[in-house]
C-alpha atoms as a PDB file:
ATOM      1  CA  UNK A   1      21.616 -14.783 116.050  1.00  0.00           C
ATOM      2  CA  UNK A   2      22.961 -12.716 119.150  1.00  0.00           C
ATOM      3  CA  UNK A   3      26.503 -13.166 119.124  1.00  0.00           C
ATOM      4  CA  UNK A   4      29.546 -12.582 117.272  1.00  0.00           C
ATOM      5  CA  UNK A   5      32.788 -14.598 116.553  1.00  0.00           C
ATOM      6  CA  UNK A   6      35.830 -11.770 116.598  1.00  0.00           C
ATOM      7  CA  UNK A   7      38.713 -12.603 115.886  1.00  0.00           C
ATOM      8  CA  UNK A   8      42.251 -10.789 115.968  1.00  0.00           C
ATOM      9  CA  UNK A   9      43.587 -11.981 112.717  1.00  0.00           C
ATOM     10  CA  UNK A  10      42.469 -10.886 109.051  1.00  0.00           C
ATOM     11  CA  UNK A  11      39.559 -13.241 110.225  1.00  0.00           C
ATOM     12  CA  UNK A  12      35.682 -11.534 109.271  1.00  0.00           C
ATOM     13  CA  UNK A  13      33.401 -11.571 112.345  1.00  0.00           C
ATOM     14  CA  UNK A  14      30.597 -13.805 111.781  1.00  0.00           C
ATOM     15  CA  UNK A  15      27.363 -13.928 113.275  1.00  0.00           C
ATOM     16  CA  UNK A  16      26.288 -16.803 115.331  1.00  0.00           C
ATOM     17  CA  UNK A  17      22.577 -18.624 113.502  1.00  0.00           C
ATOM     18  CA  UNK A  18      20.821 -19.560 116.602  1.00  0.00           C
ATOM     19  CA  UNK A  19      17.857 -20.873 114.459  1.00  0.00           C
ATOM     20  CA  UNK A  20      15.928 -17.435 113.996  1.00  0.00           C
ATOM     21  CA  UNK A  21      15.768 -15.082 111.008  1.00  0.00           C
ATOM     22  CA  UNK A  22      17.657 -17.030 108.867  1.00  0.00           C
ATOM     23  CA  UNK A  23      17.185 -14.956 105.950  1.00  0.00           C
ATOM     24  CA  UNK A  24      19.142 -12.427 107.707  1.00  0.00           C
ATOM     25  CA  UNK A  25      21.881 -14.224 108.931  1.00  0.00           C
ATOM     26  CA  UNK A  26      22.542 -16.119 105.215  1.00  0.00           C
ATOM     27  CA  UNK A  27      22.422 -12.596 103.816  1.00  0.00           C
ATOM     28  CA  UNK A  28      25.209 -11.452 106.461  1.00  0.00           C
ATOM     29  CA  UNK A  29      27.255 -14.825 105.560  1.00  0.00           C
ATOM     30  CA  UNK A  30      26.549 -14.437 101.974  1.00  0.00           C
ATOM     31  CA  UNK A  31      28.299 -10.734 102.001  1.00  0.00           C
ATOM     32  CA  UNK A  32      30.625 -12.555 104.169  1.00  0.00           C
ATOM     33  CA  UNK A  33      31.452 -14.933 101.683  1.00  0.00           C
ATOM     34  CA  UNK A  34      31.998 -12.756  98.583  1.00  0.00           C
ATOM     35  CA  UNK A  35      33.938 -10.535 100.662  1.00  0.00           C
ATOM     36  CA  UNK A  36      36.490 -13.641 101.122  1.00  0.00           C
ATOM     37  CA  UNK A  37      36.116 -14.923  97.466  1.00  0.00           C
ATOM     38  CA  UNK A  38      34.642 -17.910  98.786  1.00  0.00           C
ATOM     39  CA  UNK A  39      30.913 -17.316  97.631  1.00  0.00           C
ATOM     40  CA  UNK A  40      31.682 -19.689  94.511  1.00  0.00           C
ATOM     41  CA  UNK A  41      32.429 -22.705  96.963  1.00  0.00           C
ATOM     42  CA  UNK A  42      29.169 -22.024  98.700  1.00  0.00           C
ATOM     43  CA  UNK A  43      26.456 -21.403  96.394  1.00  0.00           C
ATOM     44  CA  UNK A  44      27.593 -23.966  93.718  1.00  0.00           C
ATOM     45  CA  UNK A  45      30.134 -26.216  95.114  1.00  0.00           C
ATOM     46  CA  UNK A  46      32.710 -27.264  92.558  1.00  0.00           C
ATOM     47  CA  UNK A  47      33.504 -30.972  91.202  1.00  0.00           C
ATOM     48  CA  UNK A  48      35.502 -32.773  92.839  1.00  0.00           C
ATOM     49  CA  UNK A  49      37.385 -35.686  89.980  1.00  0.00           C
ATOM     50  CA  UNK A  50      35.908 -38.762  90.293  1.00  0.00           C
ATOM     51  CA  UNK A  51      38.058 -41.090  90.672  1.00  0.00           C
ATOM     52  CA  UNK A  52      40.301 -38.701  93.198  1.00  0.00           C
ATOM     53  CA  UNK A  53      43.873 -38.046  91.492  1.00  0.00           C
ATOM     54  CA  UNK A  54      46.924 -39.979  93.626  1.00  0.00           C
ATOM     55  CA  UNK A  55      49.043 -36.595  93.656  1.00  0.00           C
ATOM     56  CA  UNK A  56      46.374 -33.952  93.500  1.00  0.00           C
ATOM     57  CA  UNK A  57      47.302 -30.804  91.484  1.00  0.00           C
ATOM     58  CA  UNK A  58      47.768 -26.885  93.053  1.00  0.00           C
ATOM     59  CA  UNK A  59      44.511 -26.471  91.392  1.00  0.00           C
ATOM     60  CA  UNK A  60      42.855 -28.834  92.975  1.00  0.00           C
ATOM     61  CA  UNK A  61      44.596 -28.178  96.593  1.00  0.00           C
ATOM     62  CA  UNK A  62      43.501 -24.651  95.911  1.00  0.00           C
ATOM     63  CA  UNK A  63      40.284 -25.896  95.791  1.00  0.00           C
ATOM     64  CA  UNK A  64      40.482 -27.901  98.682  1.00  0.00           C
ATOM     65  CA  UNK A  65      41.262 -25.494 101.109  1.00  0.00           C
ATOM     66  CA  UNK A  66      38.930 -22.427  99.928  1.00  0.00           C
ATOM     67  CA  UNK A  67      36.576 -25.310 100.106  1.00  0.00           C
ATOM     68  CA  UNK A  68      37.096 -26.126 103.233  1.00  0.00           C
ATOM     69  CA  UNK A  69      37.544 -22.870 104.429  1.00  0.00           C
ATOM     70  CA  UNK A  70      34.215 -21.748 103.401  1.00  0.00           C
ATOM     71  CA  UNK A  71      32.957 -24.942 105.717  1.00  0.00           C
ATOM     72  CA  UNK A  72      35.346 -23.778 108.430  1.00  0.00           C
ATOM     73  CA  UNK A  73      33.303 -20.521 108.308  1.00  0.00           C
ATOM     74  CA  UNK A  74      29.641 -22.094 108.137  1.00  0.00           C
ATOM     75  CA  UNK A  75      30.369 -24.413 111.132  1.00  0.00           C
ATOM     76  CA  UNK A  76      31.670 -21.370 113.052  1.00  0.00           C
ATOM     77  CA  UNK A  77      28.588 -19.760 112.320  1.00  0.00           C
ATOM     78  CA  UNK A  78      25.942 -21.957 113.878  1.00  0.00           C
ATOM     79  CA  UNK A  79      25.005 -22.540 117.663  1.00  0.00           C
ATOM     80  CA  UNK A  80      25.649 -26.291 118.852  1.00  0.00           C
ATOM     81  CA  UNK A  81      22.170 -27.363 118.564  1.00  0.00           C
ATOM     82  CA  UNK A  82      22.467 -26.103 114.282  1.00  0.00           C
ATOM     83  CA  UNK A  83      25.895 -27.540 114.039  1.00  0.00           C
ATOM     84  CA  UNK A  84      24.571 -30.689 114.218  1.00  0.00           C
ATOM     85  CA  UNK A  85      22.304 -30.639 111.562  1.00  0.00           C
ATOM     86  CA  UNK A  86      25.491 -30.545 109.270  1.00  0.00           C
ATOM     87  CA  UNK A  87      28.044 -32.204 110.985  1.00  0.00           C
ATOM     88  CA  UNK A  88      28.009 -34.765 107.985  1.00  0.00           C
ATOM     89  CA  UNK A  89      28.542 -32.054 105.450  1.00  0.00           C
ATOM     90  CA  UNK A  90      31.770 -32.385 103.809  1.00  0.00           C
ATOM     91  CA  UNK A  91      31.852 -29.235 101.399  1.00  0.00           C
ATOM     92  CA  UNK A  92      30.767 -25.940 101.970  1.00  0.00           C
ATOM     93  CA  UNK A  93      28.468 -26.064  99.595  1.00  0.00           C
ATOM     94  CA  UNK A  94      26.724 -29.252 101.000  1.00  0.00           C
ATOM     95  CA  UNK A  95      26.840 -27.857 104.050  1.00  0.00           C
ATOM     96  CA  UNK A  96      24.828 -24.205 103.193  1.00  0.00           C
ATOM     97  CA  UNK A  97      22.065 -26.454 101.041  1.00  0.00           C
ATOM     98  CA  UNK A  98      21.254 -28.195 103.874  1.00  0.00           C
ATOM     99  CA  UNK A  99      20.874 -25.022 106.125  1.00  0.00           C
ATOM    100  CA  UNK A 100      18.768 -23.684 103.226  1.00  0.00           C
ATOM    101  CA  UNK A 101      16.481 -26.679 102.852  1.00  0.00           C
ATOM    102  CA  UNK A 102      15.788 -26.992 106.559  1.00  0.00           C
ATOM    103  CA  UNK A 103      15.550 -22.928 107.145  1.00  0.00           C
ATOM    104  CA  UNK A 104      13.754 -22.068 103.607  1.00  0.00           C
ATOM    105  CA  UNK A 105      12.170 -25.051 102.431  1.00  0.00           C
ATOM    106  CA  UNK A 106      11.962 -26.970  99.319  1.00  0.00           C
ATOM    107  CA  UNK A 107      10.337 -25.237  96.166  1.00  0.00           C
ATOM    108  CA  UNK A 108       6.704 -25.715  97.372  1.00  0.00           C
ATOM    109  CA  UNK A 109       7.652 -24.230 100.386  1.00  0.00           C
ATOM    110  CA  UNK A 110       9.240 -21.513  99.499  1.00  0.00           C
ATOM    111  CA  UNK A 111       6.969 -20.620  96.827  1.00  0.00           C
ATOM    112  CA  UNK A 112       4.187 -20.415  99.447  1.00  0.00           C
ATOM    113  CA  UNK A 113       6.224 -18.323 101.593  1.00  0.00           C
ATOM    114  CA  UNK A 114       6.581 -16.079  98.419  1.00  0.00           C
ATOM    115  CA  UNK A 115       2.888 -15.963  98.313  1.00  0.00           C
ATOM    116  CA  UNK A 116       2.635 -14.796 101.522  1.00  0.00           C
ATOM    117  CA  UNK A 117       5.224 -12.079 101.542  1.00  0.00           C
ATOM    118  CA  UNK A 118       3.735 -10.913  98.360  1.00  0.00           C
ATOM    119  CA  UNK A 119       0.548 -10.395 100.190  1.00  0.00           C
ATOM    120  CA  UNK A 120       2.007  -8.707 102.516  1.00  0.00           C
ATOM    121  CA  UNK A 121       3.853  -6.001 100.434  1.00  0.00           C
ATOM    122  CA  UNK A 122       0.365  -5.994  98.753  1.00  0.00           C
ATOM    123  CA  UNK A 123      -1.278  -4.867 102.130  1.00  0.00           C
ATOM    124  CA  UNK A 124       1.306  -2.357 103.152  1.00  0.00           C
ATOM    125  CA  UNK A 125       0.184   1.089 104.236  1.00  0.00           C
ATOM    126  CA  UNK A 126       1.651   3.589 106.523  1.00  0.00           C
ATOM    127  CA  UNK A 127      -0.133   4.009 109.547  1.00  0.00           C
ATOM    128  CA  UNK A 128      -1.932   7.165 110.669  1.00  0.00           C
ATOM    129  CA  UNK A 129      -0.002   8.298 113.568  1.00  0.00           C
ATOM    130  CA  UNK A 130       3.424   5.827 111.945  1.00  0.00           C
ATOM    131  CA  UNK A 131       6.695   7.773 111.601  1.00  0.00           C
ATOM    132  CA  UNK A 132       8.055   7.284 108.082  1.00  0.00           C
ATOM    133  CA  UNK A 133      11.117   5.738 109.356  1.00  0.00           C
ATOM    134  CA  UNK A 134       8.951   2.974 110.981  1.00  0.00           C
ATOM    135  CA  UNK A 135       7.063   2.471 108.068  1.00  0.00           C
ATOM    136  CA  UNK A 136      10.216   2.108 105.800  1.00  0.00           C
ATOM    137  CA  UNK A 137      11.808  -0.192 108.336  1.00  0.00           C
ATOM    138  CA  UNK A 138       8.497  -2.413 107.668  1.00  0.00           C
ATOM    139  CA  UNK A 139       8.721  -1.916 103.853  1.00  0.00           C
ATOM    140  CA  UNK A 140      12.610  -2.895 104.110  1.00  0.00           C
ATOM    141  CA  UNK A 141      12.353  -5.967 106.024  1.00  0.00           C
ATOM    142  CA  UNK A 142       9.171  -7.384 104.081  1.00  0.00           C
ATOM    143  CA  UNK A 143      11.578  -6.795 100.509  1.00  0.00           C
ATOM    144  CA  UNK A 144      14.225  -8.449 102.706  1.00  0.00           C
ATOM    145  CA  UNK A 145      12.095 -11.411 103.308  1.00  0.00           C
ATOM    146  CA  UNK A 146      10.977 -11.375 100.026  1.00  0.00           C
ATOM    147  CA  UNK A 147      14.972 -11.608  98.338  1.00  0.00           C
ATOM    148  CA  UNK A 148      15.727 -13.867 100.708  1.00  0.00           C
ATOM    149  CA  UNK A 149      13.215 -16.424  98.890  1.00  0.00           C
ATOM    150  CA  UNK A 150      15.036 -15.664  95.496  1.00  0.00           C
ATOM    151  CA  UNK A 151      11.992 -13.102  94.656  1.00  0.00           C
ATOM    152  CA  UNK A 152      13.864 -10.184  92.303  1.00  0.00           C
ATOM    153  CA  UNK A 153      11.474  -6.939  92.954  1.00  0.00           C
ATOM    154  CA  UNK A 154      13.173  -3.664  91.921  1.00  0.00           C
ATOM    155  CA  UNK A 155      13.604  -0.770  93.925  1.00  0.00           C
ATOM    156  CA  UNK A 156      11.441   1.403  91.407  1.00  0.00           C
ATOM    157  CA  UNK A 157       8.452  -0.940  92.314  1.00  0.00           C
ATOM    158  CA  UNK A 158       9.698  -0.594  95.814  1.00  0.00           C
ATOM    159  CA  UNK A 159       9.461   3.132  95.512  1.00  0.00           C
ATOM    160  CA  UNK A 160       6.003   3.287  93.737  1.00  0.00           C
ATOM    161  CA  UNK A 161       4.499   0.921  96.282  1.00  0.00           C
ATOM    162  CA  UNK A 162       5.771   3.043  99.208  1.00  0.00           C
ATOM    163  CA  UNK A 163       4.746   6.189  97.607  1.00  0.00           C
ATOM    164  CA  UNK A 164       1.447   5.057  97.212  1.00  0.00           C
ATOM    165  CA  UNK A 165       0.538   3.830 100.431  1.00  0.00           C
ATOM    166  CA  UNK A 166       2.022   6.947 102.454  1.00  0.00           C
ATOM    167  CA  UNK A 167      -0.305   8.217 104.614  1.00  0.00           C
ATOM    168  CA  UNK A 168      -2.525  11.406 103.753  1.00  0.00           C
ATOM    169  CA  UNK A 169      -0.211  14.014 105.509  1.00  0.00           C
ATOM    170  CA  UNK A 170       2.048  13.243 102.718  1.00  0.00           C
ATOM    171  CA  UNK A 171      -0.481  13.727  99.994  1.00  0.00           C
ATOM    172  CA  UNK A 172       0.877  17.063  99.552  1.00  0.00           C
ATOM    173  CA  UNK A 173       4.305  15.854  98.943  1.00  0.00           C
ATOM    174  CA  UNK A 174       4.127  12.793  97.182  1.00  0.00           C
ATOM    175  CA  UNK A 175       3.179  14.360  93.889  1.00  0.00           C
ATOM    176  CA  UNK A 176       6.421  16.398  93.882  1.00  0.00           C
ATOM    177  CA  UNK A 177       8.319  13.616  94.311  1.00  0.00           C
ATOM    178  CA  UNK A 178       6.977  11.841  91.388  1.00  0.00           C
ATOM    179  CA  UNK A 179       7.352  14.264  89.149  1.00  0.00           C
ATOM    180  CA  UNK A 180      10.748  15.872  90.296  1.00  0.00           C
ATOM    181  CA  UNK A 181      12.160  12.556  90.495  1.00  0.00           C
ATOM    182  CA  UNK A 182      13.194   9.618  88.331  1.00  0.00           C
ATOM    183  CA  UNK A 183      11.589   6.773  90.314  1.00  0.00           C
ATOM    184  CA  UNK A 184      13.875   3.937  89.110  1.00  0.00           C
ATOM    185  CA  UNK A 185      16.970   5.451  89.990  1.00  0.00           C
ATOM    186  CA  UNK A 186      15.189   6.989  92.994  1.00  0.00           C
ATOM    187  CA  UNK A 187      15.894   4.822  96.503  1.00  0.00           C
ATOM    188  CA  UNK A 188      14.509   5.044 100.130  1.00  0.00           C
END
């Protein structure tokens, strides 16, 4: 997940998926995406007419290309030993399921995974000596995990759980926080 593709042109840079934190990198291309109005082409794919029309419409040539764009950007996106996993891939959206089957899981996987990140945001607690920046960057990339496998947790449980598991130099402080602040609009 190292490098970056830059490019001179309007082009975005895109991360290269080297086969580690995927979670990460889909979030990056997901941003990515949305940014280029191509999200759409990715997470759901659109119908193609079956059968194919002889003179195709702008509509459907639109669709084509932001299609295939979106691809364009997936394949750019992935080291040569990930490319080939979906070289076959002929839509964008083909393309990302496949990344998200191998990299995720199916349903039973993922819903384990779930189990276990759960657990872990369960077990959290700030270490005695543990800087409060550490600690949040633990908290942050255990959430991150957690959203990556579709889980929707919302930053006021987010803010309760870390509040709660602070360590006792900020037992002083914690209870001023509560009550000066509204914890659901409150963030890290």
């Amino acid at each position: 997940m190292a490098g970056n593709i830059t490019n001179t042109s309007s082009q975005p840079s895109i991360s290269i998926f080297r086969g580690e934190k995927y979670h990460l990198w889909s979030l990056k291309m997901k941003t990515m995406f949305k940014s280029q109005e191509l999200w759409i082409w990715v997470g759901k794919g659109y119908d193609e007419p079956n059968p194919a029309p002889a003179v195709p419409d702008q509509q459907l040539r639109d669709n084509r290309k932001k299609d295939a764009k979106a691809l364009f950007f997936i394949q750019s996106a992935l080291d040569g030993d990930i490319f080939s996993r979906i070289s076959s891939a002929n839509s964008a959206h083909g393309a990302w399921e496949i990344l998200k089957q191998e990299y995720l899981g199916d349903a039973r996987v993922i819903k384990v995974r779930l189990q276990t990140f759960r657990s872990d945001f369960a077990k959290l607690v700030m270490g005695e000596k543990e800087y409060v920046q550490t600690y949040l960057s633990r908290v942050t990339e255990i959430v991150s995990q957690m959203r990556s496998y579709g889980e929707e947790i919302s930053n006021e449980n987010i803010v309760s759980k870390v509040l709660r598991s602070l360590n006792e130099n900020w037992n002083n402080i914690v209870p001023a926080i509560e009550e000066s602040k509204d914890l659901s609009t409150f963030k890290l």
